[in-house]
C-alpha atoms as a PDB file:
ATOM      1  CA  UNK A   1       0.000   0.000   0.000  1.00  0.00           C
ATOM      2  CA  UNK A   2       1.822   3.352  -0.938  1.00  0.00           C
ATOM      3  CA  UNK A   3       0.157   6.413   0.876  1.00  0.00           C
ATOM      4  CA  UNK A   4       0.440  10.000  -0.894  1.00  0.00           C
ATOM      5  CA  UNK A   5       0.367  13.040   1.225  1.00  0.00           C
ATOM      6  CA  UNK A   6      -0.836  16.336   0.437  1.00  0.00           C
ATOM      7  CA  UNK A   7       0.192  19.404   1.568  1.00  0.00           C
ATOM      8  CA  UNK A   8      -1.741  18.933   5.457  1.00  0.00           C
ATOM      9  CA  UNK A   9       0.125  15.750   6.173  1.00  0.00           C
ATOM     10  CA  UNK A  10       3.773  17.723   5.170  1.00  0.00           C
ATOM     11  CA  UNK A  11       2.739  21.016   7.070  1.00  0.00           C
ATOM     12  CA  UNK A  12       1.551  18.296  10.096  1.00  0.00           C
ATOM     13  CA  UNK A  13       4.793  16.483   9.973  1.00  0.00           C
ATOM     14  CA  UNK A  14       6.782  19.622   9.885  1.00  0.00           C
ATOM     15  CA  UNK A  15       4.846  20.964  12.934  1.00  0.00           C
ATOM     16  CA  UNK A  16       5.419  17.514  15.120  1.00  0.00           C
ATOM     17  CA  UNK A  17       8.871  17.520  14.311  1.00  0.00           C
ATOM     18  CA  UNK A  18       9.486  21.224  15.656  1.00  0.00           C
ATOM     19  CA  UNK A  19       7.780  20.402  18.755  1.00  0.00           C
ATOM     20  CA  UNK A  20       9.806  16.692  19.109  1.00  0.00           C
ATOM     21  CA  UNK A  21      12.984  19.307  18.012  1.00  0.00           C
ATOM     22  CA  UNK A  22      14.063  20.543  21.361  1.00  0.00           C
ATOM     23  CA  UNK A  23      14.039  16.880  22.941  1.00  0.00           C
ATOM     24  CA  UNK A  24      15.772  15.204  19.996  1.00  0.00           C
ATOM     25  CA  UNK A  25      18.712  13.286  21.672  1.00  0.00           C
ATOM     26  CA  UNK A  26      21.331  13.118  19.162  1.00  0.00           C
ATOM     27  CA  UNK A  27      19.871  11.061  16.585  1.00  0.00           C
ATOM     28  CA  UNK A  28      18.829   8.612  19.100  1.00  0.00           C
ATOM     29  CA  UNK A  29      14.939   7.559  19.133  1.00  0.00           C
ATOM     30  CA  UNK A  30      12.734   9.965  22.162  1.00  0.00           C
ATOM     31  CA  UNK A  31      10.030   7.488  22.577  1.00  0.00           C
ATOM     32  CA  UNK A  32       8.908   4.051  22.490  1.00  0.00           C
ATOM     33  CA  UNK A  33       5.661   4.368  20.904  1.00  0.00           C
ATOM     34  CA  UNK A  34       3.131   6.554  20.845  1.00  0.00           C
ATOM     35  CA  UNK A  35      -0.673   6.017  19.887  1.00  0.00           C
ATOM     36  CA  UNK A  36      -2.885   8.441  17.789  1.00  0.00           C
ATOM     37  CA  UNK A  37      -6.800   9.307  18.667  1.00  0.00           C
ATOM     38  CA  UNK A  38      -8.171  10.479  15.337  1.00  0.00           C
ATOM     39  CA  UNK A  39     -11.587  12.882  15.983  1.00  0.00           C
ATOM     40  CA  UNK A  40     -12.883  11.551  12.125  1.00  0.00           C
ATOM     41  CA  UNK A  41     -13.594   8.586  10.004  1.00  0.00           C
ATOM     42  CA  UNK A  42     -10.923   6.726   8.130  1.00  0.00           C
ATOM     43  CA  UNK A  43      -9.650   8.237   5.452  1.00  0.00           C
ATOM     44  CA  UNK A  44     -10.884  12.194   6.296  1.00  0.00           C
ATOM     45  CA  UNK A  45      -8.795  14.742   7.039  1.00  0.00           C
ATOM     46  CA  UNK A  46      -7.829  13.848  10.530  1.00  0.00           C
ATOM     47  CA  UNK A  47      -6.930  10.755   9.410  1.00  0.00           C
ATOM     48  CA  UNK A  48      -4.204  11.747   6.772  1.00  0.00           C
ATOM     49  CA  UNK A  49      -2.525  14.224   8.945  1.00  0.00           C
ATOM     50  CA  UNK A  50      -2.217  11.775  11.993  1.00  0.00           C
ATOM     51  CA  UNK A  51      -0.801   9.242   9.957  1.00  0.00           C
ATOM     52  CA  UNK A  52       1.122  11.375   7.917  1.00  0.00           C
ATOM     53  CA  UNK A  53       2.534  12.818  11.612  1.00  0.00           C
ATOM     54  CA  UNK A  54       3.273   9.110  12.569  1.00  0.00           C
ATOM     55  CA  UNK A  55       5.236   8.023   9.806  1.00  0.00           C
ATOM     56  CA  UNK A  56       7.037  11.093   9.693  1.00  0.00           C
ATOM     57  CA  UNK A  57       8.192  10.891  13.370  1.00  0.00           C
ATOM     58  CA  UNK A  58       8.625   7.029  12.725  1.00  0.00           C
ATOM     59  CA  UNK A  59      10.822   7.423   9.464  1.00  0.00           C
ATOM     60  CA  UNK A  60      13.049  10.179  11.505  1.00  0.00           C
ATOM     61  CA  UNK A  61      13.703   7.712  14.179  1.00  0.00           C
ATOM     62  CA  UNK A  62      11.985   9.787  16.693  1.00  0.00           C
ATOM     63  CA  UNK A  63       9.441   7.140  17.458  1.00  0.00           C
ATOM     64  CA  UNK A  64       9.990   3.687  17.654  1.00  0.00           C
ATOM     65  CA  UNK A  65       6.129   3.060  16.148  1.00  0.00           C
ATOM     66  CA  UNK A  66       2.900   5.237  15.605  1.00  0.00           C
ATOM     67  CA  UNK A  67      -0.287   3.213  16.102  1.00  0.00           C
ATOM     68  CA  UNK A  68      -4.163   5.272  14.940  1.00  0.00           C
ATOM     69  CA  UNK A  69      -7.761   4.703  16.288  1.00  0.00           C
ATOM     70  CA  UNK A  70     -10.704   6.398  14.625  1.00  0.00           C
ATOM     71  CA  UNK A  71     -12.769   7.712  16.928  1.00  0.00           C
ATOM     72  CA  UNK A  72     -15.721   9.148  15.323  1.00  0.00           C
ATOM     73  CA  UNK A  73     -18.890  11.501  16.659  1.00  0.00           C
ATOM     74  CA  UNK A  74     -19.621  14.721  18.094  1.00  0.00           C
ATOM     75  CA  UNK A  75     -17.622  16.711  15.894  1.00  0.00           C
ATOM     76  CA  UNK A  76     -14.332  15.546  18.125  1.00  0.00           C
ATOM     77  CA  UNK A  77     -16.297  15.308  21.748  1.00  0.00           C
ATOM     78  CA  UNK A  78     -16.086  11.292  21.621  1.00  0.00           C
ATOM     79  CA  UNK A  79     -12.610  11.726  21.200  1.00  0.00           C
ATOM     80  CA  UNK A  80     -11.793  14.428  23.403  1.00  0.00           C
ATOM     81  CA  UNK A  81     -14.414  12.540  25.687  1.00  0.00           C
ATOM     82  CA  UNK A  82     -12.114   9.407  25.806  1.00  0.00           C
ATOM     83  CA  UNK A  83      -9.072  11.128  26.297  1.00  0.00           C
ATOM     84  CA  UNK A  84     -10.485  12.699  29.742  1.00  0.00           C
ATOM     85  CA  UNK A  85     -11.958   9.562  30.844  1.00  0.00           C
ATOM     86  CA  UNK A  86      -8.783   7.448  30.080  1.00  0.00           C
ATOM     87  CA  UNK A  87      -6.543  10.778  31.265  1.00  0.00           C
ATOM     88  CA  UNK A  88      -4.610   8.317  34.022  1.00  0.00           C
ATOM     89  CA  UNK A  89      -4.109   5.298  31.129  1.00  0.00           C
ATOM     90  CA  UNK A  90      -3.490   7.373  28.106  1.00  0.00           C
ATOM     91  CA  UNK A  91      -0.118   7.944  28.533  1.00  0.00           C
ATOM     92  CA  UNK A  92       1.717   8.388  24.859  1.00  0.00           C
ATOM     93  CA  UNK A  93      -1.657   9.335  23.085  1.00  0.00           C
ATOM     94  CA  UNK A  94      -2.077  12.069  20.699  1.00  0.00           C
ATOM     95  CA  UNK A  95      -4.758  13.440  19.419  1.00  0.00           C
ATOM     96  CA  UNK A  96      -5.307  15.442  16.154  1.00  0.00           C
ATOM     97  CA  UNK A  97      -7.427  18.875  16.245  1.00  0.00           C
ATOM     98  CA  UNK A  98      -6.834  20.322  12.854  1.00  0.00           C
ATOM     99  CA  UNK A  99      -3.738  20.120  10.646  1.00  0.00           C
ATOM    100  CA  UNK A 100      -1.395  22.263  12.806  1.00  0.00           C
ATOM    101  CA  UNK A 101      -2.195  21.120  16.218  1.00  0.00           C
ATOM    102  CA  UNK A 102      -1.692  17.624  17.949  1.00  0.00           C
ATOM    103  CA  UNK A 103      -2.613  17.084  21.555  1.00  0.00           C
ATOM    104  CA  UNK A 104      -0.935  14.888  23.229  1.00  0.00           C
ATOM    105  CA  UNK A 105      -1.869  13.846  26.705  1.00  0.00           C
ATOM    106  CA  UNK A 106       0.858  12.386  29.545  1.00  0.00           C
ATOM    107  CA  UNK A 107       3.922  11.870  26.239  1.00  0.00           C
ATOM    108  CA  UNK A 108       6.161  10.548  28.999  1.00  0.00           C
ATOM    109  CA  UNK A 109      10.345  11.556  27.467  1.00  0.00           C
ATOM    110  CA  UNK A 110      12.677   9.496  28.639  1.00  0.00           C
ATOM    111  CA  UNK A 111      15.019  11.964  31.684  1.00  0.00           C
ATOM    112  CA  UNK A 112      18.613  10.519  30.719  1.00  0.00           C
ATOM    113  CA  UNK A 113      18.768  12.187  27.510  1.00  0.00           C
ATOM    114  CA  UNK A 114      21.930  14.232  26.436  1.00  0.00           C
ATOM    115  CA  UNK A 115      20.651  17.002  24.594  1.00  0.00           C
END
């Protein structure tokens, strides 16, 4: 399967990797994993700039693997909903607003990191 990325998913990417930027440990990958909570049906908007951000991250070594789940309804409030009801187990999950901005709830860095 070969995914194409329009210009949301690039300006998405670009935006994670500034904010991952100022932790990036000289080459060396920041986290383990980290898990994506996508406010939209498959395929939408959402969708392509969360898993454009993932394999971006992933293909710079920053992230060891991305993994998605679509989370439908409410114009974002199931998602958002899920994220404050699973604050204490949701560590490493991000979750996609619009193309520039990623939330990202508990993203635990590791603390013996030479910067």
């Amino acid at each position: 399967m070969t995914l194409k990325f329009g210009r949301r998913a690039v300006v998405a990417a670009a935006a994670a990797l500034s904010f991952a930027n100022p932790v990036f440990a000289g080459g060396h990958q920041v986290v383990d994993s980290i898990h994506f909570v996508i406010p939209g049906g498959a395929g939408g908007g959402w969708d392509g700039t969360a898993r454009g951000t993932g394999e971006a991250l992933t293909n710079a070594g920053l992230v060891g693997s991305a993994s998605y789940e679509n989370m439908s309804g409410g114009g974002g409030g199931k998602a958002i909903g899920y994220l404050i009801e699973n604050a204490d187990s949701s560590h490493g999950t991000l979750m996609v607003n619009s193309t520039p901005t990623v939330s990202y709830t508990h993203l635990t860095l590791p603390t013996n990191r030479e910067v």
